[in-house]
Protein backbone atom coordinates (compact mmCIF):
# COMPACT_ATOMS: atom_id res chain seq x y z
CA UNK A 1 55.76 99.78 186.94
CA UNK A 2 54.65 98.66 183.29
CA UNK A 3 54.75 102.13 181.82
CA UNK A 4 53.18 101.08 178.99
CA UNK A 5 50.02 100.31 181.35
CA UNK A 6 50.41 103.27 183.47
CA UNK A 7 50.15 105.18 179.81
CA UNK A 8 47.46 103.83 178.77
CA UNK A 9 45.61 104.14 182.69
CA UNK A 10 46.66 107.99 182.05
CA UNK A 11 45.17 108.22 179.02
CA UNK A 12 42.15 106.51 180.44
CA UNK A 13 41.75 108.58 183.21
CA UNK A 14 42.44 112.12 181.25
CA UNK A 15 39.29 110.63 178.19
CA UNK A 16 36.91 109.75 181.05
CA UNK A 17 37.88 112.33 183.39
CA UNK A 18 37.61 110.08 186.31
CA UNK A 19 40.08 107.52 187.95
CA UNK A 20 36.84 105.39 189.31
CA UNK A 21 35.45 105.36 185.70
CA UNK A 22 38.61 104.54 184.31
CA UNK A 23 39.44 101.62 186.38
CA UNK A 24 35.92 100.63 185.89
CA UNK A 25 36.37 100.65 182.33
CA UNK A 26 39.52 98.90 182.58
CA UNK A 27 38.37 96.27 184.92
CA UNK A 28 40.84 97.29 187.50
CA UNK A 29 40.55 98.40 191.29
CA UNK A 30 40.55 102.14 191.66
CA UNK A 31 44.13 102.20 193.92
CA UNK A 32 46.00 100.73 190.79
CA UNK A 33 45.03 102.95 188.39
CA UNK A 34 45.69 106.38 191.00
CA UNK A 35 49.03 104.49 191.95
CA UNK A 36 50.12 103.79 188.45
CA UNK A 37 49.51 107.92 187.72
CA UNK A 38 51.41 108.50 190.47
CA UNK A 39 54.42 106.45 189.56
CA UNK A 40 54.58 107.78 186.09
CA UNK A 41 54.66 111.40 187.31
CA UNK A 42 57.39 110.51 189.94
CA UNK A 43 59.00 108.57 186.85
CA UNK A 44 59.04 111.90 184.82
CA UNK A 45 59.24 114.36 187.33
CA UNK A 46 56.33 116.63 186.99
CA UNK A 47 52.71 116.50 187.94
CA UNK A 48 49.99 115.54 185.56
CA UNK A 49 46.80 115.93 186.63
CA UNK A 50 45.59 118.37 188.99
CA UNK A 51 43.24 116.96 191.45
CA UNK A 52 40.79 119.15 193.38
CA UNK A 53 37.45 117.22 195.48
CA UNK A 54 35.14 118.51 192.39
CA UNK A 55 37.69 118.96 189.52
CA UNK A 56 40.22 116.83 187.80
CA UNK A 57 42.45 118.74 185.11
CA UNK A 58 45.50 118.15 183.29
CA UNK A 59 48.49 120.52 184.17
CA UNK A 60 50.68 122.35 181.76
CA UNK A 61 53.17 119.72 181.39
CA UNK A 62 50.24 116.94 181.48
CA UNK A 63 48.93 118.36 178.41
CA UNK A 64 51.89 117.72 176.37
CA UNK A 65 52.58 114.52 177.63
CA UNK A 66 49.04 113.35 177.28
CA UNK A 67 49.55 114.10 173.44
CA UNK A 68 52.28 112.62 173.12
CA UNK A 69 51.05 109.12 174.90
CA UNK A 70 47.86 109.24 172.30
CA UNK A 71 49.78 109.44 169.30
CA UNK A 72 52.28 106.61 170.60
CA UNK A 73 49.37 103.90 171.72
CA UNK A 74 47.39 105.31 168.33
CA UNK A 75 50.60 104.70 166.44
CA UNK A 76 51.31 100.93 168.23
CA UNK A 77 47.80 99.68 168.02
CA UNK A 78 48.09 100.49 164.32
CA UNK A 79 51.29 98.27 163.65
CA UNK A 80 49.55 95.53 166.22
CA UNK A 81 46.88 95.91 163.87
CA UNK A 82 48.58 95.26 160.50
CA UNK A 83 49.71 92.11 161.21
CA UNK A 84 47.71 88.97 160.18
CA UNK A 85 47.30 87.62 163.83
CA UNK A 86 45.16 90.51 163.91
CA UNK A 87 43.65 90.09 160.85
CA UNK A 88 44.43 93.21 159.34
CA UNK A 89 41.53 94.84 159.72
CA UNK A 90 40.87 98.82 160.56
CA UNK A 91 40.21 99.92 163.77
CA UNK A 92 41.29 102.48 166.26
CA UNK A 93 41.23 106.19 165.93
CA UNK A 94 41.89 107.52 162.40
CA UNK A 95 42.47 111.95 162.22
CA UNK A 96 42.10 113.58 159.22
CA UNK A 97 42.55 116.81 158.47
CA UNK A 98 40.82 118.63 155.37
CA UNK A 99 39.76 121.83 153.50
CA UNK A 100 35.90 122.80 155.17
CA UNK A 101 33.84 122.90 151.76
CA UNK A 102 35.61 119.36 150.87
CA UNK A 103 34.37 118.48 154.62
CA UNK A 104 30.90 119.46 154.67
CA UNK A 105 29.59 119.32 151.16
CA UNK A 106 31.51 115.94 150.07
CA UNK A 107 32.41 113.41 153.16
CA UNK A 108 30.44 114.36 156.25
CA UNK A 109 27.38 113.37 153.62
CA UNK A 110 28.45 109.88 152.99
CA UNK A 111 31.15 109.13 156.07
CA UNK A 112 28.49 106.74 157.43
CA UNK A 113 29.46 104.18 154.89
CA UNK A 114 32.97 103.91 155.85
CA UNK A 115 31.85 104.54 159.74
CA UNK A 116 29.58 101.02 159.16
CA UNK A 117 31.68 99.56 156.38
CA UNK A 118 34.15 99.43 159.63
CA UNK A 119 32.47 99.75 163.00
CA UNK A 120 36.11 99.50 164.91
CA UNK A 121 37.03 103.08 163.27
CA UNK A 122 36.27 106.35 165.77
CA UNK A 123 36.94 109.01 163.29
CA UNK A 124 38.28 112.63 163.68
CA UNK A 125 37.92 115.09 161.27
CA UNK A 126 39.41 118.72 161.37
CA UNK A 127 39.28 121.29 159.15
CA UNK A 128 41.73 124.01 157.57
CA UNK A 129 43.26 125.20 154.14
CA UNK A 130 46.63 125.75 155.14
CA UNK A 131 49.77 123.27 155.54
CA UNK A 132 49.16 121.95 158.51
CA UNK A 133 52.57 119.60 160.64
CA UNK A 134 50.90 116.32 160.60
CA UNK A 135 53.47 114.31 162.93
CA UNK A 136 53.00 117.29 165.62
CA UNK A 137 49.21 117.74 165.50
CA UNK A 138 48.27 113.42 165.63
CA UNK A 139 46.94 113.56 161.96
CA UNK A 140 47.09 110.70 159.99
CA UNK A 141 46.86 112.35 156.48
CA UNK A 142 45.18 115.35 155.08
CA UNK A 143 43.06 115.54 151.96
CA UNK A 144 43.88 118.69 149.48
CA UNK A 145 43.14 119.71 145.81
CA UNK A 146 45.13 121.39 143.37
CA UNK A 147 48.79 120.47 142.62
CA UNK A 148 50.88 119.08 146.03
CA UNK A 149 53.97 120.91 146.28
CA UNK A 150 57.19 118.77 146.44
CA UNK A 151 57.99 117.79 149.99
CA UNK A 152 60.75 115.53 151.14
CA UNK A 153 58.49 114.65 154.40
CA UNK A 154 55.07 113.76 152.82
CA UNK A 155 53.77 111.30 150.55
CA UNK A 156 51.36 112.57 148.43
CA UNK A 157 48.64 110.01 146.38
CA UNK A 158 46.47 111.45 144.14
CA UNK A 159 43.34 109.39 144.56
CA UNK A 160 40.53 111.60 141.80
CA UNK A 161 40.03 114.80 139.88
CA UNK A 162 37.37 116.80 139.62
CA UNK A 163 35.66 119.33 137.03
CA UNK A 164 34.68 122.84 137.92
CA UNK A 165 31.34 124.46 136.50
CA UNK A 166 30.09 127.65 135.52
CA UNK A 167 26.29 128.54 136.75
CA UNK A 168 23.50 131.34 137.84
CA UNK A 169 20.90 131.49 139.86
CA UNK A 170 17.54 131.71 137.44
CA UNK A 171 17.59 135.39 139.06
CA UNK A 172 20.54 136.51 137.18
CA UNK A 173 19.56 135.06 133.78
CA UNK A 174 16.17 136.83 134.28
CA UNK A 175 17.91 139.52 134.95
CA UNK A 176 21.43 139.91 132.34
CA UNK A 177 20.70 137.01 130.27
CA UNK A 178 22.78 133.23 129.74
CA UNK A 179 26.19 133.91 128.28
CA UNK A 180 26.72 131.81 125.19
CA UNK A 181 29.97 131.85 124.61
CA UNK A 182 33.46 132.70 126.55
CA UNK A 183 33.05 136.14 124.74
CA UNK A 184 30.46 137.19 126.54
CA UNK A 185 31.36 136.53 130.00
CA UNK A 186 32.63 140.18 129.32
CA UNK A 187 29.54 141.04 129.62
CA UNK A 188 28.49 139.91 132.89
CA UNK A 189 29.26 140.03 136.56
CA UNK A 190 30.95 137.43 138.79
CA UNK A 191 31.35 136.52 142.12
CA UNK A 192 34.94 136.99 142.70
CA UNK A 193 36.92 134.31 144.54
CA UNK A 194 39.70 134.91 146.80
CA UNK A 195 43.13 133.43 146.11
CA UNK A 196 44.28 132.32 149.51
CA UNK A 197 48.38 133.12 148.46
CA UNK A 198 47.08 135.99 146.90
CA UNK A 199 44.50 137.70 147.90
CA UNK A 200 43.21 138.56 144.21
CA UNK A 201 40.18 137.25 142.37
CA UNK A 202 40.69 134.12 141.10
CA UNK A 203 40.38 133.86 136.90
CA UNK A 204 38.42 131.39 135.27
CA UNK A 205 40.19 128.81 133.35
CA UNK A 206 38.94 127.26 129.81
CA UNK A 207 40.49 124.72 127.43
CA UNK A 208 39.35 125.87 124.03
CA UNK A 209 40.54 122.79 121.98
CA UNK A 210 44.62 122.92 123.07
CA UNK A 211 44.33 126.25 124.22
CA UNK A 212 44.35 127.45 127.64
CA UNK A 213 42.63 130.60 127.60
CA UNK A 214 42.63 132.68 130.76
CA UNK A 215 39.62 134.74 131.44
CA UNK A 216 39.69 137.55 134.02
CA UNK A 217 36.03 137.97 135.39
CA UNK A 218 34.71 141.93 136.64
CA UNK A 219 32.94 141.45 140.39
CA UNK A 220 31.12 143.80 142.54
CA UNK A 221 31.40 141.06 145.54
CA UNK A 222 34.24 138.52 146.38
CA UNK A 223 34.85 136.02 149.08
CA UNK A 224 37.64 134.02 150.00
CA UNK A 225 35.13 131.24 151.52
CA UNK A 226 33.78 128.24 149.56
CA UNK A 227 30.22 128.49 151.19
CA UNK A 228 29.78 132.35 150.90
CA UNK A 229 31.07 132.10 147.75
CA UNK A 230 28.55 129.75 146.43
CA UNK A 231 25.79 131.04 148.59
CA UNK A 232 26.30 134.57 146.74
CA UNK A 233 25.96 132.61 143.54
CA UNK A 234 22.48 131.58 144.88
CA UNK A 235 21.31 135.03 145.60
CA UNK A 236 21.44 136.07 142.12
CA UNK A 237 25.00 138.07 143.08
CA UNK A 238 26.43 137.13 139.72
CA UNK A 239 27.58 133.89 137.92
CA UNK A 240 30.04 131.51 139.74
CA UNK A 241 32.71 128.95 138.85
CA UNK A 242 33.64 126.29 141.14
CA UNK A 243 33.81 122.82 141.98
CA UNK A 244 31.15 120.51 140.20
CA UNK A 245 30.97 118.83 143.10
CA UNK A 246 29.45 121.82 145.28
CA UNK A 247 27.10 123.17 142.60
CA UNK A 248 25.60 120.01 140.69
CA UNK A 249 23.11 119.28 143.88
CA UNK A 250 21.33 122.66 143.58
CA UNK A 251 21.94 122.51 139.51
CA UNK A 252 19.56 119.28 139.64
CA UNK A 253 17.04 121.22 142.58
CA UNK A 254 16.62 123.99 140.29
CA UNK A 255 18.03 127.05 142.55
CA UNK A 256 20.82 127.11 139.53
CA UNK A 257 21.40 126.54 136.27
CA UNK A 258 24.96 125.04 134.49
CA UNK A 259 26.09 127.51 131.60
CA UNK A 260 28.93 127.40 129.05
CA UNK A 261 29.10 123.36 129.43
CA UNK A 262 30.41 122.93 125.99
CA UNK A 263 33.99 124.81 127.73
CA UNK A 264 35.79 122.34 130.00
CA UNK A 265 38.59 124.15 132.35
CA UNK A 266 41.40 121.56 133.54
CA UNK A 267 40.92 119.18 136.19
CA UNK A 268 42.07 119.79 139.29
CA UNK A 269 44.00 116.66 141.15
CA UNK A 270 42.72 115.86 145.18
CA UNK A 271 45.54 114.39 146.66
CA UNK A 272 45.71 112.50 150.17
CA UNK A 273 49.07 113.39 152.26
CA UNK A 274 50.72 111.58 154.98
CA UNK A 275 53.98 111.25 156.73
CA UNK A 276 56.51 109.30 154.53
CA UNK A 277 58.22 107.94 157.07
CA UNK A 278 55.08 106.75 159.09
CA UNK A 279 53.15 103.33 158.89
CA UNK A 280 50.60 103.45 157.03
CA UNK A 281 48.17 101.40 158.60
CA UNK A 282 45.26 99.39 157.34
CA UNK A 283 42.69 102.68 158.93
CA UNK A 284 44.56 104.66 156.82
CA UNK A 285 44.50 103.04 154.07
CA UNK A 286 40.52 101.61 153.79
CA UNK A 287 40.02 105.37 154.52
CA UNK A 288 42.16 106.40 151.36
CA UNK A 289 40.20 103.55 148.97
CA UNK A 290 37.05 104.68 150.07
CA UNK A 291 37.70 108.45 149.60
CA UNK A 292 38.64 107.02 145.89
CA UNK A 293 36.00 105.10 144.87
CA UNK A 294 33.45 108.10 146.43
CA UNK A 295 35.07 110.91 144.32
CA UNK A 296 34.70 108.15 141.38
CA UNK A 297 31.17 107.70 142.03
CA UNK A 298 30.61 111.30 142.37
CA UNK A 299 32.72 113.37 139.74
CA UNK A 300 32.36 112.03 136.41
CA UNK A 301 34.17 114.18 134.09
């Protein structure tokens, strides 16, 4: 037995759910691909797949060995792939793992340029906003902003920056007025936002010249959600301060209004992470140029 082969037929078999459609996919005869399954569980020792005349299922122990045969084929089609004979070019399955307001308001709107700059590439994105173990979860690199914290196991690239704003629903200014300066923000109501680590409001961050000058904001509501947090700002909830990213489309439809643009607050880095001791192949990589040039094209400062 090739186990190679026999990995890959089990692979097949689990993705299609079907030994006919796998060997028909494969352009083998049914009886090689069900004898190659069952030589790789009596090669291991366990059973696989649980077979029933209606159901086919993966057992316990087929579960975790199913995982671990994707990420090895992912991982050798990707060094197969980097080498000229194979012209370098991406292909394969590329998983990347990133915060949901970063996923839904700035990639999942422009993805189909990558997805037909390189039709080879079946893409998987998940989402979270905590560390997440890259080598045991299959993810080829993860996409976070603020400042990466040292680690010995990941390489981190910072690949853009963006700005943060400060708007209001035309609601609220009918209602309390535009603040003109950073003085009067003391005068007016915020949503709060949620600190993650901390739990506590968020405060908003100006540089005044070469000062950094801190300035705690009073709330009635908070969220720890990018979305909510934003769609408060639209009801007329009180002023916001996020990403430019997330606001500037409904700053240009009208549903609200930039203030205090003549403050800038620091830039926060967006860094792409991946295993340092992992190949990165050439998915990865047209993946982490094309993130790049989009944040370029899309956050000016």
């Amino acid at each position: 037995m090739d186990r190679l082969d026999a990995m890959r037929m089990f692979v097949r078999v689990v993705e299609v759910n079907s030994f006919n459609k796998a060997a028909e996919g494969m352009s083998l005869p049914p009886s090689t691909v069900t004898r190659a399954v069952k030589e790789l569980e009596a090669h291991i020792g366990v059973r696989l797949l649980q077979r029933t005349t209606r159901r086919l299922s993966l057992t316990p122990d087929g579960t975790i060995y199913y995982g671990h045969c994707r990420r090895l084929l992912d991982e050798l089609d990707e060094v197969e792939a980097s080498f000229p004979g194979n012209s370098g070019q991406p292909r394969g399955k590329l998983r990347v793992d990133m915060t949901p307001s970063f996923a839904r308001n700035f990639v999942i709107p422009s993805v189909s340029q990558f997805l037909d700059r390189y039709p080879d590439v079946q893409m998987a994105v998940t989402v979270s906003d905590r560390p997440v173990d890259l080598v045991q979860k299959g993810i080829d690199c993860v996409i976070r902003a603020g400042q990466p914290e040292d680690s010995t196991s990941l390489v981190a690239r910072q690949i853009a920056s963006f700005g943060w704003m400060v708007a209001a629903a035309p609601s609220y200014i009918e209602k309390y007025g535009a603040p003109q300066t950073l003085d009067d923000l003391q005068h007016h109501v915020s949503v709060g936002y949620l600190l993650g680590r901390t739990g506590r409001a968020m405060d908003w961050i100006f540089n005044d010249g070469n000062t950094t000058i801190s300035v705690p904001m009073k709330s009635r509501l908070s969220s720890n959600d990018t979305s909510t947090y934003v769609q408060a700002g639209l009801q007329g909830l009180g002023l916001i301060c996020t990403a430019a990213y997330l606001v500037r489309p409904h700053v240009q439809s009208g549903a609200l209004v930039q203030l205090l643009a003549q403050y800038k607050a620091p830039r926060v880095p967006v860094s792409v992470m991946y295993p340092q001791n992992r190949h990165l192949s050439p998915t990865v990589r047209a993946f982490i140029d094309w993130i790049g040039e989009l944040m370029e094209e899309s956050s000016p400062s």
